[in-house]
C-alpha atoms as a PDB file:
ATOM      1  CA  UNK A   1     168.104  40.087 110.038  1.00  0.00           C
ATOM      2  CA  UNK A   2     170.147  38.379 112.875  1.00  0.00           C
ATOM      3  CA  UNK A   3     169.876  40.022 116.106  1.00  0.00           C
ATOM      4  CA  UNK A   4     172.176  42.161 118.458  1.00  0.00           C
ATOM      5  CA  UNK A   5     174.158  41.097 121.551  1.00  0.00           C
ATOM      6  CA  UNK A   6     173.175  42.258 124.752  1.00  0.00           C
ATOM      7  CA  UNK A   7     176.126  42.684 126.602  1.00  0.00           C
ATOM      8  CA  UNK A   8     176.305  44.297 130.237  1.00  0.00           C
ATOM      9  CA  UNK A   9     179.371  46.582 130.765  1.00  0.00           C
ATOM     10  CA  UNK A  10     181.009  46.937 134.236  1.00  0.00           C
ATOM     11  CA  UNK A  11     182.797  50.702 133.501  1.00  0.00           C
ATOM     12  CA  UNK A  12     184.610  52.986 136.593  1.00  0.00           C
ATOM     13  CA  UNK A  13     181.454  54.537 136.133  1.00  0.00           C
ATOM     14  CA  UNK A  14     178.780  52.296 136.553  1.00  0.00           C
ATOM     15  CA  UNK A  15     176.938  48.968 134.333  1.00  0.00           C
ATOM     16  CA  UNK A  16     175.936  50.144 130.799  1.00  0.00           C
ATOM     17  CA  UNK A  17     173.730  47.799 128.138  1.00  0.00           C
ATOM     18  CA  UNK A  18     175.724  47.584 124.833  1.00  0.00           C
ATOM     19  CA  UNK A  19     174.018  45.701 121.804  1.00  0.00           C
ATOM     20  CA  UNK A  20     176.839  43.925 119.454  1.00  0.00           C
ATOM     21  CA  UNK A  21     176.854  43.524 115.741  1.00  0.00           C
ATOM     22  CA  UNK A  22     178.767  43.152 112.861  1.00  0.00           C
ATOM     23  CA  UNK A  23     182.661  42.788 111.980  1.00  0.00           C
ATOM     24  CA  UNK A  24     185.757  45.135 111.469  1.00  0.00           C
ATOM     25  CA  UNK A  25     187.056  47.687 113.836  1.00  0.00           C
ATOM     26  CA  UNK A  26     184.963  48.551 117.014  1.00  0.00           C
ATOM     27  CA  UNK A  27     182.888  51.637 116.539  1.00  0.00           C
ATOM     28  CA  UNK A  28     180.586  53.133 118.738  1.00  0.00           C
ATOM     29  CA  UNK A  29     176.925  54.250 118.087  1.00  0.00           C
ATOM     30  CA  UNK A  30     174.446  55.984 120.772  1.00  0.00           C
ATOM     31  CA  UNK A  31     171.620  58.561 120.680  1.00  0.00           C
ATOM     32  CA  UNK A  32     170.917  61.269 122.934  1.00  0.00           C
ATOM     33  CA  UNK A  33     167.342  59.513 124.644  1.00  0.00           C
ATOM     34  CA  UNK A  34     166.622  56.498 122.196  1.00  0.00           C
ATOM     35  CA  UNK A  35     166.082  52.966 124.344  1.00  0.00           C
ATOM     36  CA  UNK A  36     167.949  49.917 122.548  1.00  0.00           C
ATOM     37  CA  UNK A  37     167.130  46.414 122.896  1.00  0.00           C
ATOM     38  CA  UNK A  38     168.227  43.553 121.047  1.00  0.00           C
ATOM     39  CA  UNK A  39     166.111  44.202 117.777  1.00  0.00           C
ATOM     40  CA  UNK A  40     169.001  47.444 116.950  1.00  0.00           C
ATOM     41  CA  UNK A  41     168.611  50.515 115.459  1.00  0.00           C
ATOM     42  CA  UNK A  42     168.888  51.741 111.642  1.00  0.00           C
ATOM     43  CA  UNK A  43     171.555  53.705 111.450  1.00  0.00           C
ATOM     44  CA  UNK A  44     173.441  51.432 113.606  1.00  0.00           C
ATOM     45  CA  UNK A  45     172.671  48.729 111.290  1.00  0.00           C
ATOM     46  CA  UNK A  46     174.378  50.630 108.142  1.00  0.00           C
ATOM     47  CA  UNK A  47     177.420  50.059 109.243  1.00  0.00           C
ATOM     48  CA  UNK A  48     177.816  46.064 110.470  1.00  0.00           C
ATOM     49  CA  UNK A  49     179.349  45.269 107.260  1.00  0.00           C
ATOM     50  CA  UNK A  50     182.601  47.637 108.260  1.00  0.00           C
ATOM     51  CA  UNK A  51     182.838  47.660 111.558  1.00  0.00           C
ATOM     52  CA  UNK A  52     182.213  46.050 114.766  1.00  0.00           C
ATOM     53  CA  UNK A  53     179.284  48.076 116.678  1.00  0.00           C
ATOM     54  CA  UNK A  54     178.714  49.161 119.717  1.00  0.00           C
ATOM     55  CA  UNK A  55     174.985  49.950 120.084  1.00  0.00           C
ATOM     56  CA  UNK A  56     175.191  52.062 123.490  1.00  0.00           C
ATOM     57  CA  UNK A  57     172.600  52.147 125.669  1.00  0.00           C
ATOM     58  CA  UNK A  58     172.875  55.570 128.102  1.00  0.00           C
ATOM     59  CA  UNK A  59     172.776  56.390 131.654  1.00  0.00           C
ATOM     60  CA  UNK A  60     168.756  55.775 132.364  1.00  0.00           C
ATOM     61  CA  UNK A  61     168.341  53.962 129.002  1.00  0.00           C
ATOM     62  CA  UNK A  62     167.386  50.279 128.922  1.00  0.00           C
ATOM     63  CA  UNK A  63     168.935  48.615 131.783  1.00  0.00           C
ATOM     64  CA  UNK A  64     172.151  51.191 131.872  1.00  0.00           C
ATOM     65  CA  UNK A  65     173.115  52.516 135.085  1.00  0.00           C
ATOM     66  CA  UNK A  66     170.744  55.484 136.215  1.00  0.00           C
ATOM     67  CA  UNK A  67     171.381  59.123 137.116  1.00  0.00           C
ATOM     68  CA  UNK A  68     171.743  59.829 140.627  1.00  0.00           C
ATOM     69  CA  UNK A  69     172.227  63.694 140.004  1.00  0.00           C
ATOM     70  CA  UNK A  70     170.502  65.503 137.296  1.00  0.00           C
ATOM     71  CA  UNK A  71     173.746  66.771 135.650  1.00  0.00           C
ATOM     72  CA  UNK A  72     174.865  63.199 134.419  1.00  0.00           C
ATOM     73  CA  UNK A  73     172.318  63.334 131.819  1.00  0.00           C
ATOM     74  CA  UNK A  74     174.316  66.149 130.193  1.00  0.00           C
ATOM     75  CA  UNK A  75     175.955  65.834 126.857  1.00  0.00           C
ATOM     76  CA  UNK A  76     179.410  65.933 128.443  1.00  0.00           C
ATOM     77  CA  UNK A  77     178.807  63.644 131.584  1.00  0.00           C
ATOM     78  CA  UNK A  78     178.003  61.422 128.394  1.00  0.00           C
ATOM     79  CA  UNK A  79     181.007  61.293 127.399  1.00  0.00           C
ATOM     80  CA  UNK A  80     182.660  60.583 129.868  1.00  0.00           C
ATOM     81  CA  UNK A  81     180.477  57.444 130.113  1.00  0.00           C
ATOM     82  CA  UNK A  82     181.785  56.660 126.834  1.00  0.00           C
ATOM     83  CA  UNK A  83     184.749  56.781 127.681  1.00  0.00           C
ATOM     84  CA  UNK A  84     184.259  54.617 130.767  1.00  0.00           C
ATOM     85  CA  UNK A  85     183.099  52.185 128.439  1.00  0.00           C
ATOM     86  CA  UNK A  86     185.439  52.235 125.568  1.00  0.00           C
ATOM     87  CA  UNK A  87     188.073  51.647 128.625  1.00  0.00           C
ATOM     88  CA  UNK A  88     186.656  48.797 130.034  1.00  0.00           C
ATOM     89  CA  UNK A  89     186.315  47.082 126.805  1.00  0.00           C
ATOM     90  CA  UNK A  90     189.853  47.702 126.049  1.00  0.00           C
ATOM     91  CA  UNK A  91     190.185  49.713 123.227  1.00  0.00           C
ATOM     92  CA  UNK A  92     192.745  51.997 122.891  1.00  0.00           C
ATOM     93  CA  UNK A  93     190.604  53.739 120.620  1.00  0.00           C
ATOM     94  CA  UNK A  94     187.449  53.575 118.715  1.00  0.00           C
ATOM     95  CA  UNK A  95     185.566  55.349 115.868  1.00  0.00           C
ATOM     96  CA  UNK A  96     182.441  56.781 116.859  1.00  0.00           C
ATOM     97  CA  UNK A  97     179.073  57.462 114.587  1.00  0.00           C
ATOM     98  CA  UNK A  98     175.868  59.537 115.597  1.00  0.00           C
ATOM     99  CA  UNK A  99     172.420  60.547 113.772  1.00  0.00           C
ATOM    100  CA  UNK A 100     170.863  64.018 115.261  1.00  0.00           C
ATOM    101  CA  UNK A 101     170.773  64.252 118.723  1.00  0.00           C
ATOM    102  CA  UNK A 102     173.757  61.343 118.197  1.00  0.00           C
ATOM    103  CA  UNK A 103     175.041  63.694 116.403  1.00  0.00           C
ATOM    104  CA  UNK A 104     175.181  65.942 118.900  1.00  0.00           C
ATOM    105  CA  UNK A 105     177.112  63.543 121.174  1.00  0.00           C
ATOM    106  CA  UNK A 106     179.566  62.797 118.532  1.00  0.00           C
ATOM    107  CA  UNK A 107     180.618  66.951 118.243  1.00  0.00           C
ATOM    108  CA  UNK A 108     180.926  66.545 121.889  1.00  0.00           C
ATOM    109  CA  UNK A 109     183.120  63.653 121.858  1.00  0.00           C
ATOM    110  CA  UNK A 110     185.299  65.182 119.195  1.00  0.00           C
ATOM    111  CA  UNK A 111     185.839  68.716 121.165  1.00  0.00           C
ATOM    112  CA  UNK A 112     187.250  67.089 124.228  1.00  0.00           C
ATOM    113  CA  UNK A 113     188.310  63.464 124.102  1.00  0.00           C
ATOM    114  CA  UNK A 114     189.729  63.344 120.114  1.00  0.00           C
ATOM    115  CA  UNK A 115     192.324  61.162 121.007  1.00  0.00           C
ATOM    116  CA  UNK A 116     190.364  58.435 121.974  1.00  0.00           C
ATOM    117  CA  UNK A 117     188.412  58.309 118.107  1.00  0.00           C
ATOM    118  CA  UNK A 118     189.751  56.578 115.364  1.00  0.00           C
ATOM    119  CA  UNK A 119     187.434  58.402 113.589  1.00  0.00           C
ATOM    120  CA  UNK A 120     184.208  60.760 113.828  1.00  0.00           C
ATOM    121  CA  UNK A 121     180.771  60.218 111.240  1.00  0.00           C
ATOM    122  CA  UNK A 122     178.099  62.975 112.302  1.00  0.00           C
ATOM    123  CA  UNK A 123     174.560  62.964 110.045  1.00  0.00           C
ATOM    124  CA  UNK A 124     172.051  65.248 110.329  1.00  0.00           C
ATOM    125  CA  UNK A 125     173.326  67.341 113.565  1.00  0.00           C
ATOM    126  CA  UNK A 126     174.400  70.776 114.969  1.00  0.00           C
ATOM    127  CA  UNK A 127     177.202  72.279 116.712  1.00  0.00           C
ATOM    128  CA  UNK A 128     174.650  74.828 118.257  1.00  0.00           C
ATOM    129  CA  UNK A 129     170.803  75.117 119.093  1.00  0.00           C
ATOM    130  CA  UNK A 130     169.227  75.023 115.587  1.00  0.00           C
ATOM    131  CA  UNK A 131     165.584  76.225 116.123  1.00  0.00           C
ATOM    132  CA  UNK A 132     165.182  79.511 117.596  1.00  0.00           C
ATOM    133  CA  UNK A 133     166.801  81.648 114.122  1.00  0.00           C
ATOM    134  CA  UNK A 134     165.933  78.779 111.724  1.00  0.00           C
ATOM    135  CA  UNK A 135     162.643  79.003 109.590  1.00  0.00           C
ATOM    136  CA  UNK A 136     163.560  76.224 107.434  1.00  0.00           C
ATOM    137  CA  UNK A 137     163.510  73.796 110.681  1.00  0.00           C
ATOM    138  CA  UNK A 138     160.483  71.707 111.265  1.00  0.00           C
ATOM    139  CA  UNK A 139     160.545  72.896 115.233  1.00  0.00           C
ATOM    140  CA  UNK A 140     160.343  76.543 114.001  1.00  0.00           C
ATOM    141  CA  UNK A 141     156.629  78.625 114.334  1.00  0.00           C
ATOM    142  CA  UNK A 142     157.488  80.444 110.612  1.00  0.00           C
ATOM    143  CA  UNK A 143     157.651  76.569 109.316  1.00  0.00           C
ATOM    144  CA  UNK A 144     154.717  75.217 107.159  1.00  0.00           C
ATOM    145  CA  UNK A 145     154.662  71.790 109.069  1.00  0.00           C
ATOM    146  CA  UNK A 146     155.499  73.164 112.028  1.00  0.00           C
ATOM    147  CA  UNK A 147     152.200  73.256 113.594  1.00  0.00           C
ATOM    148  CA  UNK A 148     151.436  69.878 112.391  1.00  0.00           C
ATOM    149  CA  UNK A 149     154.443  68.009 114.101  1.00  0.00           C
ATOM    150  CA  UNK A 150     153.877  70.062 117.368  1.00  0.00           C
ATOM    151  CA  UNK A 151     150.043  68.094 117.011  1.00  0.00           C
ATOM    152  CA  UNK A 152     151.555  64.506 116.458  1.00  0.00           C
ATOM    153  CA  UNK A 153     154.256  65.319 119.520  1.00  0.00           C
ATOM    154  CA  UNK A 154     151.433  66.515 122.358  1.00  0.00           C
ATOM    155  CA  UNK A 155     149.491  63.401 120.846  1.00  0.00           C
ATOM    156  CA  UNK A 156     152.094  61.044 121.749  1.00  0.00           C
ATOM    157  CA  UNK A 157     152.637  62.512 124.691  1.00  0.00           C
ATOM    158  CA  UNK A 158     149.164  61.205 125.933  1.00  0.00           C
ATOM    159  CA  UNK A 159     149.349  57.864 127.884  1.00  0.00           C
ATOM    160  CA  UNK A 160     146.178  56.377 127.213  1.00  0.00           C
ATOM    161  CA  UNK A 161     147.071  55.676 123.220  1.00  0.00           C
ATOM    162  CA  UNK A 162     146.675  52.167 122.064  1.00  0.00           C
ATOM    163  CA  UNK A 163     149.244  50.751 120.747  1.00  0.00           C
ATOM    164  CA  UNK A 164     148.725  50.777 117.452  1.00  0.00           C
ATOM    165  CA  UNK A 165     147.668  54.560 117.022  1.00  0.00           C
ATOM    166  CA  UNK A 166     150.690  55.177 118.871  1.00  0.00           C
ATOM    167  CA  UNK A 167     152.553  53.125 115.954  1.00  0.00           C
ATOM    168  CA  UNK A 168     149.867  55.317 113.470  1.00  0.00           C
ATOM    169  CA  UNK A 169     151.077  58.658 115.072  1.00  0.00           C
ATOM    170  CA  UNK A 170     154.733  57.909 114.881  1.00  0.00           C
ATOM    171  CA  UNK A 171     154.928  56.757 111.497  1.00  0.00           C
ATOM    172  CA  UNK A 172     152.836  60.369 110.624  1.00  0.00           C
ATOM    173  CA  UNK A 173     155.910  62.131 112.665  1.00  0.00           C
ATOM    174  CA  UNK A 174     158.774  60.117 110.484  1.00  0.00           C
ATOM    175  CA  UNK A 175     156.851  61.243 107.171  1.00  0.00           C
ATOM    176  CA  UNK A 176     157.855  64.968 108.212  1.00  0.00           C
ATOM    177  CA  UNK A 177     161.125  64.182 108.149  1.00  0.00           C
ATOM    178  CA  UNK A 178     161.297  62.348 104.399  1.00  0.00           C
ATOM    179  CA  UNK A 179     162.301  63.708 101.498  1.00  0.00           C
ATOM    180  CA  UNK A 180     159.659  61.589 100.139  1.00  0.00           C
ATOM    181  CA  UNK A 181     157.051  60.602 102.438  1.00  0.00           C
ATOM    182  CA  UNK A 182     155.712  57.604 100.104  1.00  0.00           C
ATOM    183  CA  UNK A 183     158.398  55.617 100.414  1.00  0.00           C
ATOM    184  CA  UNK A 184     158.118  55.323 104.300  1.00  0.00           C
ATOM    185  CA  UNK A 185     156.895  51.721 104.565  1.00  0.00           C
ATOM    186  CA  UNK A 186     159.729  50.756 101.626  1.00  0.00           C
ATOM    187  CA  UNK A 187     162.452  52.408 103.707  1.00  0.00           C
ATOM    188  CA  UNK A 188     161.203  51.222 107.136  1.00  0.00           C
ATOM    189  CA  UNK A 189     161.067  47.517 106.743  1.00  0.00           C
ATOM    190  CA  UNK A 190     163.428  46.299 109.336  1.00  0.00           C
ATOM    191  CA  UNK A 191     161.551  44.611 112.903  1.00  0.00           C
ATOM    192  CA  UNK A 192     163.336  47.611 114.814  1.00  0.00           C
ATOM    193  CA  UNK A 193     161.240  48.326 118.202  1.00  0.00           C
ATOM    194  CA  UNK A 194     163.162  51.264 120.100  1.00  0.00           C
ATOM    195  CA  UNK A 195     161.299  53.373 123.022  1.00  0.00           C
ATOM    196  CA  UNK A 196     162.250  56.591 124.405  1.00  0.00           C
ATOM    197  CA  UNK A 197     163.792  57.284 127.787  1.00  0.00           C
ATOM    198  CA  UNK A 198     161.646  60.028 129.201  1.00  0.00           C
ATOM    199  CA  UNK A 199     164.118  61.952 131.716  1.00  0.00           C
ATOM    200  CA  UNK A 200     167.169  62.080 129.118  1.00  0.00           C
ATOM    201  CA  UNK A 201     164.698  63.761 126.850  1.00  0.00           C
ATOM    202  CA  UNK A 202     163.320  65.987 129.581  1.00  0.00           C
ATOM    203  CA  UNK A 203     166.885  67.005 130.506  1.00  0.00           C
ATOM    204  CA  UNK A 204     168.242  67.456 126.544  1.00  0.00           C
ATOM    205  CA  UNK A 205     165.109  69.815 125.965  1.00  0.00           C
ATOM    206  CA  UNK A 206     166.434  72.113 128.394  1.00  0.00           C
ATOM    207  CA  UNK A 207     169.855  71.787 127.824  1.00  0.00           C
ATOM    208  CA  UNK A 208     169.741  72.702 123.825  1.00  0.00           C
ATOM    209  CA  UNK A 209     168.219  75.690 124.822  1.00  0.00           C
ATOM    210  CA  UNK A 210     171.541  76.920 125.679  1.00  0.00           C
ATOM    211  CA  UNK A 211     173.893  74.445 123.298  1.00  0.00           C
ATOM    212  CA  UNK A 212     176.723  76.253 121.208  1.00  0.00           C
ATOM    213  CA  UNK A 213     180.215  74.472 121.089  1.00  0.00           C
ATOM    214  CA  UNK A 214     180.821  76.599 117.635  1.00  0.00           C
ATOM    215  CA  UNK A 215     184.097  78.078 118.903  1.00  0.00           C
ATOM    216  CA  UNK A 216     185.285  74.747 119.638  1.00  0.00           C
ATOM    217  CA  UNK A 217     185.305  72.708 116.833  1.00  0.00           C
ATOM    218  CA  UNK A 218     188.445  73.673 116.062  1.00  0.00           C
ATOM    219  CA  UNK A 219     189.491  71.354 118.982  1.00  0.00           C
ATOM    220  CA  UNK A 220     188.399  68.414 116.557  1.00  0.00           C
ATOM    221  CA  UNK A 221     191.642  66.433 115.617  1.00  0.00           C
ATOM    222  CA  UNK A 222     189.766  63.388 114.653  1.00  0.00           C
ATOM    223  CA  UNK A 223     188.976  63.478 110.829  1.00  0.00           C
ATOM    224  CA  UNK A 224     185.530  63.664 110.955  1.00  0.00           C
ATOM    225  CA  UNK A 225     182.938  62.912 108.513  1.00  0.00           C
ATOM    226  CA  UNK A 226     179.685  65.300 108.042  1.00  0.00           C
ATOM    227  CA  UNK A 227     176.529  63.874 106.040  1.00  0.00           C
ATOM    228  CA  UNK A 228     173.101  66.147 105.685  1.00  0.00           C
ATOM    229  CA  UNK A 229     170.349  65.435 103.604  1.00  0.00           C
ATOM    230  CA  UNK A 230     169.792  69.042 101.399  1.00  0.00           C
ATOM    231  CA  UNK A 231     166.245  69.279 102.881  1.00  0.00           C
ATOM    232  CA  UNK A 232     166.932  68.144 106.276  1.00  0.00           C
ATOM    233  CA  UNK A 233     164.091  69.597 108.167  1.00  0.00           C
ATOM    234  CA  UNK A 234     165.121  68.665 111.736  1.00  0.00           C
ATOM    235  CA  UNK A 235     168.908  69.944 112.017  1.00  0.00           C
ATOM    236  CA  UNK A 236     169.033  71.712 108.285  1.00  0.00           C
ATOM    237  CA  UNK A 237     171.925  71.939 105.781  1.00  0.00           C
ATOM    238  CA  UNK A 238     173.556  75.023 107.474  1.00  0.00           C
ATOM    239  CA  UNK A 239     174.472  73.479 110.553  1.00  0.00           C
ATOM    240  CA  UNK A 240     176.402  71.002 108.829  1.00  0.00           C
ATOM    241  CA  UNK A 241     178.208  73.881 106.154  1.00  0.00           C
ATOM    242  CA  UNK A 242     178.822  75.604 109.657  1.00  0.00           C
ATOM    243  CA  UNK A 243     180.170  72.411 111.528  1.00  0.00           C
ATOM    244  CA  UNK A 244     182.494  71.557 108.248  1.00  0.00           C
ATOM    245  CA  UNK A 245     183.680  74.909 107.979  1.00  0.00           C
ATOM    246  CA  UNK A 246     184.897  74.787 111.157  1.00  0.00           C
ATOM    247  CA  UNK A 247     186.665  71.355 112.005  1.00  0.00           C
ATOM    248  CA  UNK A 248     189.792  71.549 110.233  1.00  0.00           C
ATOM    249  CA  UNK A 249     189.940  67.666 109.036  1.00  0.00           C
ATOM    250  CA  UNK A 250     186.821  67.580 107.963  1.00  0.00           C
ATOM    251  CA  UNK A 251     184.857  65.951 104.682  1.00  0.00           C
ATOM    252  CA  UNK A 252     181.173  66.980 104.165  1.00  0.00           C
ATOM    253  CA  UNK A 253     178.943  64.819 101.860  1.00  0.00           C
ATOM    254  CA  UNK A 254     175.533  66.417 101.002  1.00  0.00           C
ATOM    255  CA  UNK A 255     172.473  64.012 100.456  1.00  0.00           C
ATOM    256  CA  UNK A 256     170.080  65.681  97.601  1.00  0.00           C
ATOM    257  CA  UNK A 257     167.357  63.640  97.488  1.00  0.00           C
ATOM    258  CA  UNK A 258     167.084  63.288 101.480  1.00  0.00           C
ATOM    259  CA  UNK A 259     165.630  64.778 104.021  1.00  0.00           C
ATOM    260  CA  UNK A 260     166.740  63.654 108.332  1.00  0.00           C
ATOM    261  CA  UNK A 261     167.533  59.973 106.955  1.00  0.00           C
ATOM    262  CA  UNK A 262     170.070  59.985 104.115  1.00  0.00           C
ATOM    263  CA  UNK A 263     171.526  56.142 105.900  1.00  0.00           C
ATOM    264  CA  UNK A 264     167.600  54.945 104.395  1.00  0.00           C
ATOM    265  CA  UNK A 265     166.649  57.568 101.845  1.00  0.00           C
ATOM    266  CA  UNK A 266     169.861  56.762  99.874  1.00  0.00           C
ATOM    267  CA  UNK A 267     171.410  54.244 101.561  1.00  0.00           C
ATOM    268  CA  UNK A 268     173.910  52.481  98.880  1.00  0.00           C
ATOM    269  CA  UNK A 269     175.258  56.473  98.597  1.00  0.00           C
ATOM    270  CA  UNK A 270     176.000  56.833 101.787  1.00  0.00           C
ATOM    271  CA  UNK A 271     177.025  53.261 102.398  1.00  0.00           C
ATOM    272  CA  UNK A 272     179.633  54.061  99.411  1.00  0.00           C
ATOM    273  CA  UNK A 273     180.714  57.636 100.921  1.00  0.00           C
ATOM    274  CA  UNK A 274     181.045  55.586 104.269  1.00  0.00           C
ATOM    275  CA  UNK A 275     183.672  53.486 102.777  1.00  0.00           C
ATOM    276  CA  UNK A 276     185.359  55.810 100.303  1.00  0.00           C
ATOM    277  CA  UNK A 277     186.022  58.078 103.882  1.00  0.00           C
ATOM    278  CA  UNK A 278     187.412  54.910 105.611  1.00  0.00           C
ATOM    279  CA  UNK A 279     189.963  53.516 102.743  1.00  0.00           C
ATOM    280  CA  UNK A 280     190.987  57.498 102.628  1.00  0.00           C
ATOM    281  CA  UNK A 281     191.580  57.685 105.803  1.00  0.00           C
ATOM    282  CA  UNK A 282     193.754  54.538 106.262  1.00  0.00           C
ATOM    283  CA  UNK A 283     195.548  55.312 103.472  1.00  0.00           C
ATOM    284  CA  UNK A 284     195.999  58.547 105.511  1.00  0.00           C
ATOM    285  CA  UNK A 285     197.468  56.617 108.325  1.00  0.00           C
ATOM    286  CA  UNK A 286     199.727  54.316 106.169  1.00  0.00           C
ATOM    287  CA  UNK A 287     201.708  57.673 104.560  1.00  0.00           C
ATOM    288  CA  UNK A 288     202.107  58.866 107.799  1.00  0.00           C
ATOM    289  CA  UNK A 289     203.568  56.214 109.492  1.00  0.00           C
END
């Protein structure tokens, strides 16, 4: 596996570390508090072979410019960052892919700055907070694993871990979220080496406490492509039935035999749904021009 670009940004709103990969038209891929460096990411990687990417490091991520106020960690500040940077790259537009929290980003992107997306993929996400009435989520207390991943996260927490129980814990924590667990170190083979930037995580803990753009997604004029794995145990299935019941040019694509990683747990699938979405949607474009 080659590596990615490290490119420095110079945006209206400050210098942002991009990581560049891959071929095709640009699209952009970010994370609500994951730290990129040049080894990527794996959902990011899924999609070299179609487009070019645009691995986006955030405001107080990696070397990206940092937050001088604590509201431009916020979802929408985001994207407005985004947009900064999809500006000074010169791209009229771009399509735009997120995993989870990415996910999260993506919804936001949609509601206010659809004009600016070629095209919208969101996997594993919610429109809305997706803990507090959801038993079947992992961060729920009526959840049978529930009390185990609240053990691995205080453990990580701790700073005096060596490195390689740190590695031992984490891999633990990614189990949870498999449909099956046994396949982790077949799945998982890639040198990928991401941290986590403390204060966006900090900030997003408090701010999904009150997240709900449900009423909105009818402001989505993107077409927009929605992928959950059936037993998603992070953001589960009914966020995404919600989310595609909503946006009116919308396509959702359920994963059976996945849990939060359907790009990995059944990756030529969703590869193939990737592109079947893609030639349908230029062939959208051609009849309407």
């Amino acid at each position: 596996m080659t590596g990615w670009n490290k490119n420095l940004i110079h945006t209206s709103r400050g210098n942002f570390e991009v990581f560049i990969k891959g071929e095709g038209a640009p699209l952009c891929i970010t994370h609500n508090y994951s730290e990129f460096n040049e080894t990527g990411d794996y959902f990011a990687e899924t999609f070299i072979n179609t487009n070019k990417v645009y691995l986006v490091n955030l405001r107080e991520a990696g070397n990206s410019e940092k937050a001088s106020d604590p509201y431009q960690l916020s979802m929408l500040e985001t994207v407005f960052d985004l947009e900064a940077i999809r500006e000074a790259l010169g791209f009229e537009k771009w399509g735009f892919a997120g995993h989870s929290t990415g996910g999260m980003i993506g919804i936001i992107y949609g509601i206010y700055c659809s004009n600016s997306l070629l095209f919208n993929v969101i996997v594993g996400a919610a429109a809305r907070e997706y803990m507090t009435f959801s038993p079947d989520c992992i961060y729920h207390p009526e959840h049978p694993q529930f009390g185990k991943m609240q053990e691995l996260i205080e453990a990580l927490k701790r700073s005096d871990l060596s490195k390689e129980k740190r590695k031992e814990l984490s891999i633990e924590r990614t189990k949870l979220s498999l449909f099956n667990p046994e396949r982790y170190q077949e799945l998982f083979v890639l040198n990928v080496s991401k941290k986590m930037s403390a204060s966006r995580m900090n900030y997003f803990s408090r701010e999904i406490q009150l997240f709900d753009v449900t009423k909105k997604l009818k402001l989505i004029t993107t077409p927009t492509l929605i992928i959950c794995g059936k037993y998603d145990v992070q953001c589960p299935l009914t966020y995404s039935l919600e989310m595609n019941e909503l946006i009116s040019i919308s396509r959702l694509i359920i994963f059976y035999k996945s849990n939060h990683y359907p790009f990995l747990e059944e990756s030529d699938l969703f590869k193939k749904e990737f592109n079947r979405f893609l030639d349908d949607f230029k062939e959208e474009n051609v009849q309407n021009d």
